[in-house]
PDB file of N, CA and C in Angstrom:
ATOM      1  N   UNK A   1     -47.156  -5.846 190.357  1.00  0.00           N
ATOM      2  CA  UNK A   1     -47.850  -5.275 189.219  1.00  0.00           C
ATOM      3  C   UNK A   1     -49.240  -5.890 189.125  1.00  0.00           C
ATOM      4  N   UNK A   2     -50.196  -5.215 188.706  1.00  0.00           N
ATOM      5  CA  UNK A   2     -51.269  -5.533 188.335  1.00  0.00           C
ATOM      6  C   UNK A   2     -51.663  -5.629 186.920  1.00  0.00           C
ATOM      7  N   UNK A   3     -51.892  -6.738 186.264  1.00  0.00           N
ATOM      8  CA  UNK A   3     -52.597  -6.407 184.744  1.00  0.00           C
ATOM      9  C   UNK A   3     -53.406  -6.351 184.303  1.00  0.00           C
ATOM     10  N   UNK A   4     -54.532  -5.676 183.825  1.00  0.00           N
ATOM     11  CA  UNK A   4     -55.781  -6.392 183.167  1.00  0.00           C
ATOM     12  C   UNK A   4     -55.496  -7.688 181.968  1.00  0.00           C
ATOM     13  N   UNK A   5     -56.333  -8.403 181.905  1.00  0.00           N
ATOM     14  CA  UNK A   5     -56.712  -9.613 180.749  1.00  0.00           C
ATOM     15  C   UNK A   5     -57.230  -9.185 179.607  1.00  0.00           C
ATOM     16  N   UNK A   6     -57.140  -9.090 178.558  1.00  0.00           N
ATOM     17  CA  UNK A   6     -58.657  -8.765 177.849  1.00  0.00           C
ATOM     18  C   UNK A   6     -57.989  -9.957 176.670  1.00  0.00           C
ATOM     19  N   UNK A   7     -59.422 -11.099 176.463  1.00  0.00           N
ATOM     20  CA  UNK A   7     -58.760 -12.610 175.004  1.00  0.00           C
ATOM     21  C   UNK A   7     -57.568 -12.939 175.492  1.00  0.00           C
ATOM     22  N   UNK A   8     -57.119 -13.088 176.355  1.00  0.00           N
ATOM     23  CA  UNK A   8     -55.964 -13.768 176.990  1.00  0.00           C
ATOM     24  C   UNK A   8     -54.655 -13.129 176.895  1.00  0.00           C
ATOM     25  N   UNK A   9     -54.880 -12.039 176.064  1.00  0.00           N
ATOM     26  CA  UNK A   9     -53.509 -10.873 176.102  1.00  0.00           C
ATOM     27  C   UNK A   9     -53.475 -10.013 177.550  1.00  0.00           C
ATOM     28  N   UNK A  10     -52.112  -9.907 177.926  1.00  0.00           N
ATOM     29  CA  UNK A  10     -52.195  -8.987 179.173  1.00  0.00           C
ATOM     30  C   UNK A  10     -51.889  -7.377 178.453  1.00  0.00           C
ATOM     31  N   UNK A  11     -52.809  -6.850 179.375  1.00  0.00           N
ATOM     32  CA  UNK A  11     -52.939  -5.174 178.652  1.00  0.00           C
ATOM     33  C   UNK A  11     -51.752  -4.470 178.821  1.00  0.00           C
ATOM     34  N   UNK A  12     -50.477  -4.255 178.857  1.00  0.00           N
ATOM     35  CA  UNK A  12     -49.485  -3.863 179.339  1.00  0.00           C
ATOM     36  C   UNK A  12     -49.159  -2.402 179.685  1.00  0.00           C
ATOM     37  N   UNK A  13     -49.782  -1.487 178.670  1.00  0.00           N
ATOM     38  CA  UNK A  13     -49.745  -0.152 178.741  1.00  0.00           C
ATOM     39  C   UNK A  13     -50.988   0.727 179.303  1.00  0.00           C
ATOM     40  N   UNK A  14     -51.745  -0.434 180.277  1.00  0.00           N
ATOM     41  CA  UNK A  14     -52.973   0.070 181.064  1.00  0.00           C
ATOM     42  C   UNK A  14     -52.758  -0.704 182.281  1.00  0.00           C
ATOM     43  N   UNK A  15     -51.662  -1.005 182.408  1.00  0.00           N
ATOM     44  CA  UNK A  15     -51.090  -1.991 183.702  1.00  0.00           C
ATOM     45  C   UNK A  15     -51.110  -0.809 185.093  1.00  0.00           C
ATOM     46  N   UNK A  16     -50.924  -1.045 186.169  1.00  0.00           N
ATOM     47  CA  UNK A  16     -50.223  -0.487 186.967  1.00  0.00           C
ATOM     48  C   UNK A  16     -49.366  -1.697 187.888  1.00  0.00           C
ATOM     49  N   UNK A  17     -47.560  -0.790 187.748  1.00  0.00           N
ATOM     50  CA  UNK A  17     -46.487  -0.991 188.014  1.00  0.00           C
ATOM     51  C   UNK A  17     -46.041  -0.747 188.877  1.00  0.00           C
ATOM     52  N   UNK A  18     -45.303  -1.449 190.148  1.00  0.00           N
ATOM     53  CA  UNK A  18     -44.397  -1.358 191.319  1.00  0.00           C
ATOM     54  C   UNK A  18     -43.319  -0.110 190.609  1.00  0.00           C
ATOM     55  N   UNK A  19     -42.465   1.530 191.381  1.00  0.00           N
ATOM     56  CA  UNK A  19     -41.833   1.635 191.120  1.00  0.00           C
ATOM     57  C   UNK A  19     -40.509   0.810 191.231  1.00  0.00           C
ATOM     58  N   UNK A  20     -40.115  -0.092 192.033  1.00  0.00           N
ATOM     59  CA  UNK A  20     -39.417  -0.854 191.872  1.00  0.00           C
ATOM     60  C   UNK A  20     -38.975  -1.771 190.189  1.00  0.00           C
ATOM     61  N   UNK A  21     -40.175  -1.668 189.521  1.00  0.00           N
ATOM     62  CA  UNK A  21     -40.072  -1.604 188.481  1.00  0.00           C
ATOM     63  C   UNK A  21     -38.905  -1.356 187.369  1.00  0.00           C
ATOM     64  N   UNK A  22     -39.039   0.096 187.762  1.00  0.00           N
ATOM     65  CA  UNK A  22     -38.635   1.109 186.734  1.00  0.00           C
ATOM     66  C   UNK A  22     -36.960   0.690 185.903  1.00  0.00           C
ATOM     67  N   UNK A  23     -36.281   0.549 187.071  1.00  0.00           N
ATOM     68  CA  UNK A  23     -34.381  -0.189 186.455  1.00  0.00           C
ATOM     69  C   UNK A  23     -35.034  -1.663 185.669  1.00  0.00           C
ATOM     70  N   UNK A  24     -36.035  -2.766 185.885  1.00  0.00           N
ATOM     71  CA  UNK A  24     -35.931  -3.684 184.532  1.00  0.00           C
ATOM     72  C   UNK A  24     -36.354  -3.507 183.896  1.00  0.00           C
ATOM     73  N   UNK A  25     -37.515  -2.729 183.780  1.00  0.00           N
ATOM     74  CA  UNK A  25     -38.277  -2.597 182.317  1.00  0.00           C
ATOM     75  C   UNK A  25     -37.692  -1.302 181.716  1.00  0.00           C
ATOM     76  N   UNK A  26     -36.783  -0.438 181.937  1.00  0.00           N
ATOM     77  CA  UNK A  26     -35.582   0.418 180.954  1.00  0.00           C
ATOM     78  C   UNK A  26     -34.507  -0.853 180.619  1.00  0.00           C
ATOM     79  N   UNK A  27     -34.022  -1.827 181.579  1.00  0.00           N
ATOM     80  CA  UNK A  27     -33.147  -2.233 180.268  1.00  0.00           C
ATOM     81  C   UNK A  27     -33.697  -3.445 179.625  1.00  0.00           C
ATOM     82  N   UNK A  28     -34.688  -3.962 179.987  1.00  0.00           N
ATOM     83  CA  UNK A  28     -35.616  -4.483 178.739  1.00  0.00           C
ATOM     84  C   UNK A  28     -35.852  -3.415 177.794  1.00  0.00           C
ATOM     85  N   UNK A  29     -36.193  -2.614 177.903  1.00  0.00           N
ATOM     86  CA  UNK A  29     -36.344  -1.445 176.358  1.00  0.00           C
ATOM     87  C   UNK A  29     -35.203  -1.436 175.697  1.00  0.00           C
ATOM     88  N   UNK A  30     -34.173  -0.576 176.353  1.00  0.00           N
ATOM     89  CA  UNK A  30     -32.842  -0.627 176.232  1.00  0.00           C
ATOM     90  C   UNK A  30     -32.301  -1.994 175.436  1.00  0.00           C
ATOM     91  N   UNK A  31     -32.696  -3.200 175.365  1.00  0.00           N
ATOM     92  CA  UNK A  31     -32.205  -4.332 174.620  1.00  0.00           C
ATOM     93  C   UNK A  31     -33.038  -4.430 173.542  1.00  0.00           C
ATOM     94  N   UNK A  32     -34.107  -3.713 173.377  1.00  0.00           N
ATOM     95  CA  UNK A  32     -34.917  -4.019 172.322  1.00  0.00           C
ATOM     96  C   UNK A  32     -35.807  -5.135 172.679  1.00  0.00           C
ATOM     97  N   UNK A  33     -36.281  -5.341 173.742  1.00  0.00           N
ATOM     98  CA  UNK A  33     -37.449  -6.281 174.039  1.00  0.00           C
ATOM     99  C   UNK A  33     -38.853  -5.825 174.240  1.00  0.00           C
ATOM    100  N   UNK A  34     -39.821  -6.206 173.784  1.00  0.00           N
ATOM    101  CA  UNK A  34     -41.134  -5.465 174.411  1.00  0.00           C
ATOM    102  C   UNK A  34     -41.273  -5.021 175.410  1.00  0.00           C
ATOM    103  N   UNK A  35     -42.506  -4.532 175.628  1.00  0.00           N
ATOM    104  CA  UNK A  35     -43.121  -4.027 177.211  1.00  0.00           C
ATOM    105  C   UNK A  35     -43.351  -5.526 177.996  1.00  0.00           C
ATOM    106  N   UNK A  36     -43.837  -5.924 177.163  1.00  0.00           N
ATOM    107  CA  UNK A  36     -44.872  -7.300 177.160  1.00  0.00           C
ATOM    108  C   UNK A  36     -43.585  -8.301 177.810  1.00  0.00           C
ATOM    109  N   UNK A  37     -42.621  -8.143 177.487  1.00  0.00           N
ATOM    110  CA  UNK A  37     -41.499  -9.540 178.183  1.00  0.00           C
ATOM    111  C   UNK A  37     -41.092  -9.296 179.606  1.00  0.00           C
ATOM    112  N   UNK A  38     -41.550  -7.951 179.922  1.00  0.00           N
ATOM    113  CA  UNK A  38     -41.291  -7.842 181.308  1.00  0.00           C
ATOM    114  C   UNK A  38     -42.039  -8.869 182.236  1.00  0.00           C
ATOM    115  N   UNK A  39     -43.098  -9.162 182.101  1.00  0.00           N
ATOM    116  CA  UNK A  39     -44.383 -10.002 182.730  1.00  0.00           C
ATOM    117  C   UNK A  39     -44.187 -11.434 182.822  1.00  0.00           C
ATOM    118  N   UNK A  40     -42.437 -11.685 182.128  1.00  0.00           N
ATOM    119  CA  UNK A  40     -41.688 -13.352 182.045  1.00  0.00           C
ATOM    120  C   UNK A  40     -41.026 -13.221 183.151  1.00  0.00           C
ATOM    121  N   UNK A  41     -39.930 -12.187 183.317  1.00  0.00           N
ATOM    122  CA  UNK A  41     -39.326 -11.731 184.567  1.00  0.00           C
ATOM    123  C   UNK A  41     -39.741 -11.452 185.789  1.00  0.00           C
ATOM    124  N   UNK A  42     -41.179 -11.012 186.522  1.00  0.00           N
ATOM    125  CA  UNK A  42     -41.225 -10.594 187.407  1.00  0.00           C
ATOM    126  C   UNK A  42     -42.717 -10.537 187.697  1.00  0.00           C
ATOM    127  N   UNK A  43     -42.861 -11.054 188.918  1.00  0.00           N
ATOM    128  CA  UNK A  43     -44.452 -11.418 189.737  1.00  0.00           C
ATOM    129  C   UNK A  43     -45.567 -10.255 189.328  1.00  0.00           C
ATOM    130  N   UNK A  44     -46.623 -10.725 189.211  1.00  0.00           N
ATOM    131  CA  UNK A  44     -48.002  -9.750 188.871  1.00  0.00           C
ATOM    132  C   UNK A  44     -49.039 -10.538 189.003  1.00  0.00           C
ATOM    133  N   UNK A  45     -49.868  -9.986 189.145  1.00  0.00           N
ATOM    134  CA  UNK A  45     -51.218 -10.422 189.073  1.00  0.00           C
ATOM    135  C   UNK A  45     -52.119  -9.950 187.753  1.00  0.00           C
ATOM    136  N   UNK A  46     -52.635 -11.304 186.929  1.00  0.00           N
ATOM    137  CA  UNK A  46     -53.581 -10.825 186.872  1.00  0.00           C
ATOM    138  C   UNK A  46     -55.109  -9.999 187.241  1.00  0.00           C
ATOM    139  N   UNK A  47     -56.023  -9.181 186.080  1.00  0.00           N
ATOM    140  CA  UNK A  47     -56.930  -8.670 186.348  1.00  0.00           C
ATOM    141  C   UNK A  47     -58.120  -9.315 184.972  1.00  0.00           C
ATOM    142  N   UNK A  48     -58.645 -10.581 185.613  1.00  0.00           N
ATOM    143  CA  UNK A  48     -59.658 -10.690 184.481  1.00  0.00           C
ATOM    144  C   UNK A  48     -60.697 -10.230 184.473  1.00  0.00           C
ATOM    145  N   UNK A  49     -61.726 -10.391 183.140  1.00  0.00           N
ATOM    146  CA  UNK A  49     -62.892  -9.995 182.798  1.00  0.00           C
ATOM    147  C   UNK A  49     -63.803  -9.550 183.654  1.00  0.00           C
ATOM    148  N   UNK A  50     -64.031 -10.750 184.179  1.00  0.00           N
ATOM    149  CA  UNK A  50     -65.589 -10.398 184.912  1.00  0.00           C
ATOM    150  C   UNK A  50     -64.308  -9.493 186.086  1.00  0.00           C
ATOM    151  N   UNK A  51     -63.569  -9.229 186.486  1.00  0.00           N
ATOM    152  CA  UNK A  51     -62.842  -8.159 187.499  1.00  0.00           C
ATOM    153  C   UNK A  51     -63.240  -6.826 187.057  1.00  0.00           C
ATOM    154  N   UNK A  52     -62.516  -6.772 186.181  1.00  0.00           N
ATOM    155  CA  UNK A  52     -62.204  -5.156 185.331  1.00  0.00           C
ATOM    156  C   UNK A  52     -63.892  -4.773 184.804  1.00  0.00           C
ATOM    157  N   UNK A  53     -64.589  -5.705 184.290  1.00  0.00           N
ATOM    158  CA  UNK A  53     -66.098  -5.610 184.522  1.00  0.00           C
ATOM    159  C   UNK A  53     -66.827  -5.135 185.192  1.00  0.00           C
ATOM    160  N   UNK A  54     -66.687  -5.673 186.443  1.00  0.00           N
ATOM    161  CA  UNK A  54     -66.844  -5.107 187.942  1.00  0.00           C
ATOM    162  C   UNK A  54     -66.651  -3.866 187.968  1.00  0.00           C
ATOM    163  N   UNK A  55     -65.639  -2.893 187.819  1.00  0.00           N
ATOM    164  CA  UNK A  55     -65.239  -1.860 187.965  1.00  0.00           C
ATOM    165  C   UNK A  55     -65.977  -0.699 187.220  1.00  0.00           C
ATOM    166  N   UNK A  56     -66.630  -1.504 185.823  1.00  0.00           N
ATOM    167  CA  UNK A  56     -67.504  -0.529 184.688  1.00  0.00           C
ATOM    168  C   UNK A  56     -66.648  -0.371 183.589  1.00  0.00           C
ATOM    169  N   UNK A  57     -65.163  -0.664 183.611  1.00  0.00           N
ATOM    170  CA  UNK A  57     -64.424  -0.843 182.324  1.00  0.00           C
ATOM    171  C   UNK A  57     -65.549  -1.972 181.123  1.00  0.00           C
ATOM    172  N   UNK A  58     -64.724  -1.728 180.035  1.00  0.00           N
ATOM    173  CA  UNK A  58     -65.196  -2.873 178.877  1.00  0.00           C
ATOM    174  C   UNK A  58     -64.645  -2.815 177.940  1.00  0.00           C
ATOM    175  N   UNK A  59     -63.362  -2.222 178.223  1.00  0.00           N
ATOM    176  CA  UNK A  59     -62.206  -2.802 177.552  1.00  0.00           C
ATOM    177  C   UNK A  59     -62.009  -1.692 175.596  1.00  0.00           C
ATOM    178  N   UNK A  60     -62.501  -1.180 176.084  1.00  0.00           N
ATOM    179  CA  UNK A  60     -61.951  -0.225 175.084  1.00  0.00           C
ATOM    180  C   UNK A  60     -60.621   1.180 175.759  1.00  0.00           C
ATOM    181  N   UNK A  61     -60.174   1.102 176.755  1.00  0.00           N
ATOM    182  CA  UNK A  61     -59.020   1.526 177.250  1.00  0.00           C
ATOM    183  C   UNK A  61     -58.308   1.015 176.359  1.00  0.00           C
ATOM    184  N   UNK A  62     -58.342  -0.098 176.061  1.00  0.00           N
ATOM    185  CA  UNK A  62     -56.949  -0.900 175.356  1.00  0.00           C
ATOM    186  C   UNK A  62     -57.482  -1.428 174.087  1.00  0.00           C
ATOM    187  N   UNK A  63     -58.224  -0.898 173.561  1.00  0.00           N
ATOM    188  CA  UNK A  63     -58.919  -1.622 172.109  1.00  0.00           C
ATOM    189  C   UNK A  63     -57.572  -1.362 170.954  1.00  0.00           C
ATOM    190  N   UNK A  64     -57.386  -2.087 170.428  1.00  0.00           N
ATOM    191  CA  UNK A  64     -55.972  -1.181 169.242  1.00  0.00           C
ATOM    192  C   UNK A  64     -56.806  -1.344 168.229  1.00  0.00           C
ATOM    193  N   UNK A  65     -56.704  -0.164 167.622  1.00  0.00           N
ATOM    194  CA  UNK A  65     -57.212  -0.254 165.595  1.00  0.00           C
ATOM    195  C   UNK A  65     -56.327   0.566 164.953  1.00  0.00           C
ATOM    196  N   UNK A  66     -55.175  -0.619 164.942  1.00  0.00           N
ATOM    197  CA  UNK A  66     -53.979  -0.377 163.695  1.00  0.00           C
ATOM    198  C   UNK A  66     -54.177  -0.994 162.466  1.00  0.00           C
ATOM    199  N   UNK A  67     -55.449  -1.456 162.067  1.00  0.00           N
ATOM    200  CA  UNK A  67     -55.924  -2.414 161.022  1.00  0.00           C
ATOM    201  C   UNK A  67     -57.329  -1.388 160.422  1.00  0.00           C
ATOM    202  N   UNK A  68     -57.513  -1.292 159.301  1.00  0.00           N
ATOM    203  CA  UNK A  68     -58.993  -1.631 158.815  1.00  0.00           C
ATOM    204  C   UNK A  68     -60.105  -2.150 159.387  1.00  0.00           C
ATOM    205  N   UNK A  69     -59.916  -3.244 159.857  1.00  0.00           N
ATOM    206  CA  UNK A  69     -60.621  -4.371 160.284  1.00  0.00           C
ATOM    207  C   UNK A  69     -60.620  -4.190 161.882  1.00  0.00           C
ATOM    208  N   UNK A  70     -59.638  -3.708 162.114  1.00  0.00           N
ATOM    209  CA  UNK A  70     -59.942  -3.939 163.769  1.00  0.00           C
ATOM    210  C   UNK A  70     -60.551  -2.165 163.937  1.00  0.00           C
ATOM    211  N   UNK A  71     -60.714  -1.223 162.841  1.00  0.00           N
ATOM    212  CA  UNK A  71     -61.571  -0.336 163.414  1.00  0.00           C
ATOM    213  C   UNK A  71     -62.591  -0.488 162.869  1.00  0.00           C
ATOM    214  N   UNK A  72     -63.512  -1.039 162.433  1.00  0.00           N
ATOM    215  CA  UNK A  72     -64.457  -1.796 162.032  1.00  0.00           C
ATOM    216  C   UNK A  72     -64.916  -2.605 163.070  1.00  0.00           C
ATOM    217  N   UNK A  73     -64.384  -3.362 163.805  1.00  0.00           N
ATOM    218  CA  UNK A  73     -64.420  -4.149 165.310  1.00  0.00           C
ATOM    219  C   UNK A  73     -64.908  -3.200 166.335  1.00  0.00           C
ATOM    220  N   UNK A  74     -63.662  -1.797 166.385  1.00  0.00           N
ATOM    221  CA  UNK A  74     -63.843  -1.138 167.280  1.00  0.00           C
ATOM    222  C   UNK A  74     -65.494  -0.379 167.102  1.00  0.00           C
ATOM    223  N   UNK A  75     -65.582  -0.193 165.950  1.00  0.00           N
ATOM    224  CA  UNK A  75     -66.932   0.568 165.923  1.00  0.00           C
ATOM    225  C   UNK A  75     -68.224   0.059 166.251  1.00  0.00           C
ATOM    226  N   UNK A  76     -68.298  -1.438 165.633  1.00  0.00           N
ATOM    227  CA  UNK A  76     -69.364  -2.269 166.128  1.00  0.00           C
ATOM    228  C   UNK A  76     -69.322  -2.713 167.488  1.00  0.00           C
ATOM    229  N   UNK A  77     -68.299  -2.619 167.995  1.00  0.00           N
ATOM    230  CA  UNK A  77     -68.210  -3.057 169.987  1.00  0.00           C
ATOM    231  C   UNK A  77     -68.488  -1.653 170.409  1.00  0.00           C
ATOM    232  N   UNK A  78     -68.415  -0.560 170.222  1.00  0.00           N
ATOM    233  CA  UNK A  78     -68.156   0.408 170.866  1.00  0.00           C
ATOM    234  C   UNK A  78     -69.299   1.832 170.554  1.00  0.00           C
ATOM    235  N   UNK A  79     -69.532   1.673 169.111  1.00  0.00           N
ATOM    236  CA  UNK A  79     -70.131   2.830 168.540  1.00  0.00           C
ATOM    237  C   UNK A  79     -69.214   3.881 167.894  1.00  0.00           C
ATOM    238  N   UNK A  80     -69.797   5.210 167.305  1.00  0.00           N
ATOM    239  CA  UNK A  80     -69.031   6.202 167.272  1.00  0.00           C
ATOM    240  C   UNK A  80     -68.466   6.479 168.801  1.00  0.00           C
ATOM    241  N   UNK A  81     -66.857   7.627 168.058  1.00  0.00           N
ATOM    242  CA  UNK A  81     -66.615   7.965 169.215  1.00  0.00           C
ATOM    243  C   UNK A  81     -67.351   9.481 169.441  1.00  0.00           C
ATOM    244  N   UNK A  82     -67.254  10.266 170.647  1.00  0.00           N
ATOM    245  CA  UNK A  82     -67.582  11.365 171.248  1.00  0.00           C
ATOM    246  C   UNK A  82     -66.640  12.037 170.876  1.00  0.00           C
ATOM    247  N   UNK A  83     -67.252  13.045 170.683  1.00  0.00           N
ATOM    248  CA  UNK A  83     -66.813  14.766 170.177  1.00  0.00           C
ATOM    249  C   UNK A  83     -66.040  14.786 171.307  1.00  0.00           C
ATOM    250  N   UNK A  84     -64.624  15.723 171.186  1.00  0.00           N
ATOM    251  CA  UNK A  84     -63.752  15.742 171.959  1.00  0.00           C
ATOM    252  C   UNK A  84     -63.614  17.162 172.242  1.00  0.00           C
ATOM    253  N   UNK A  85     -63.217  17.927 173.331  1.00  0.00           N
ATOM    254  CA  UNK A  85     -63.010  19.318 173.359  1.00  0.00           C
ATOM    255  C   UNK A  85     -64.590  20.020 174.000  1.00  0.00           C
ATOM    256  N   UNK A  86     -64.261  20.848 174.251  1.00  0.00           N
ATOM    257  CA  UNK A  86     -65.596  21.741 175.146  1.00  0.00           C
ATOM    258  C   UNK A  86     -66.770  21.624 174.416  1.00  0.00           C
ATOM    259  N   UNK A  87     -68.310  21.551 175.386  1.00  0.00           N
ATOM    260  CA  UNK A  87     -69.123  21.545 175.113  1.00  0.00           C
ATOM    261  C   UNK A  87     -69.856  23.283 174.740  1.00  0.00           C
ATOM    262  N   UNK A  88     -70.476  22.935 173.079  1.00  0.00           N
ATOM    263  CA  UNK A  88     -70.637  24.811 173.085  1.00  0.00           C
ATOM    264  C   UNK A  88     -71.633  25.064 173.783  1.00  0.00           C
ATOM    265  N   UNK A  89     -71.688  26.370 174.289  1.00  0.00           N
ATOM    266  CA  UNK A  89     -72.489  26.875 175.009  1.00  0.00           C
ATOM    267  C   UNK A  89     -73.934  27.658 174.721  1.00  0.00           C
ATOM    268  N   UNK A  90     -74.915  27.737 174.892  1.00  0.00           N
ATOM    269  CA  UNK A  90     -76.095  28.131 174.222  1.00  0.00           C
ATOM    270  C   UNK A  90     -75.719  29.588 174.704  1.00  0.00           C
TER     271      UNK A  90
END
């Protein structure tokens, strides 16, 4: 597995995963454990900053604003977002 880093959290749901995978992290779900406890069980690599940097990411793939405050965060790191859906046509 590969993870990105972003503040020392591993990004889990922007990971890419070995299918070999797939049978532990269903019965980790299946028990009620995070995504996130899979990464105790089984080899990966990190992907830090200046990496995923490299690439032209900056980490708003994985920004969460389940808070007030953290979309307030998101807006000042990021800006508005972009109009979504087709561009109109003259």
């Amino acid at each position: 597995a590969v993870v990105p880093i972003d503040g020392g959290i591993a990004q889990v749901t922007c990971a890419f995963y070995p299918v070999s995978w797939a049978e532990p992290a269903a019965a980790l779900l299946d028990k009620g454990r995070p995504a996130q406890s899979l990464l105790d069980d089984l080899p990966w690599r990190p992907v830090e900053q200046p990496e995923w940097s490299a690439w032209g990411e900056d980490g708003r793939s994985w920004f969460s604003m389940d808070t007030p405050a953290a979309l307030t965060e998101g807006l000042s790191r990021f800006g508005e977002p972009s109009p979504v859906g087709p561009t109109p046509r003259s």
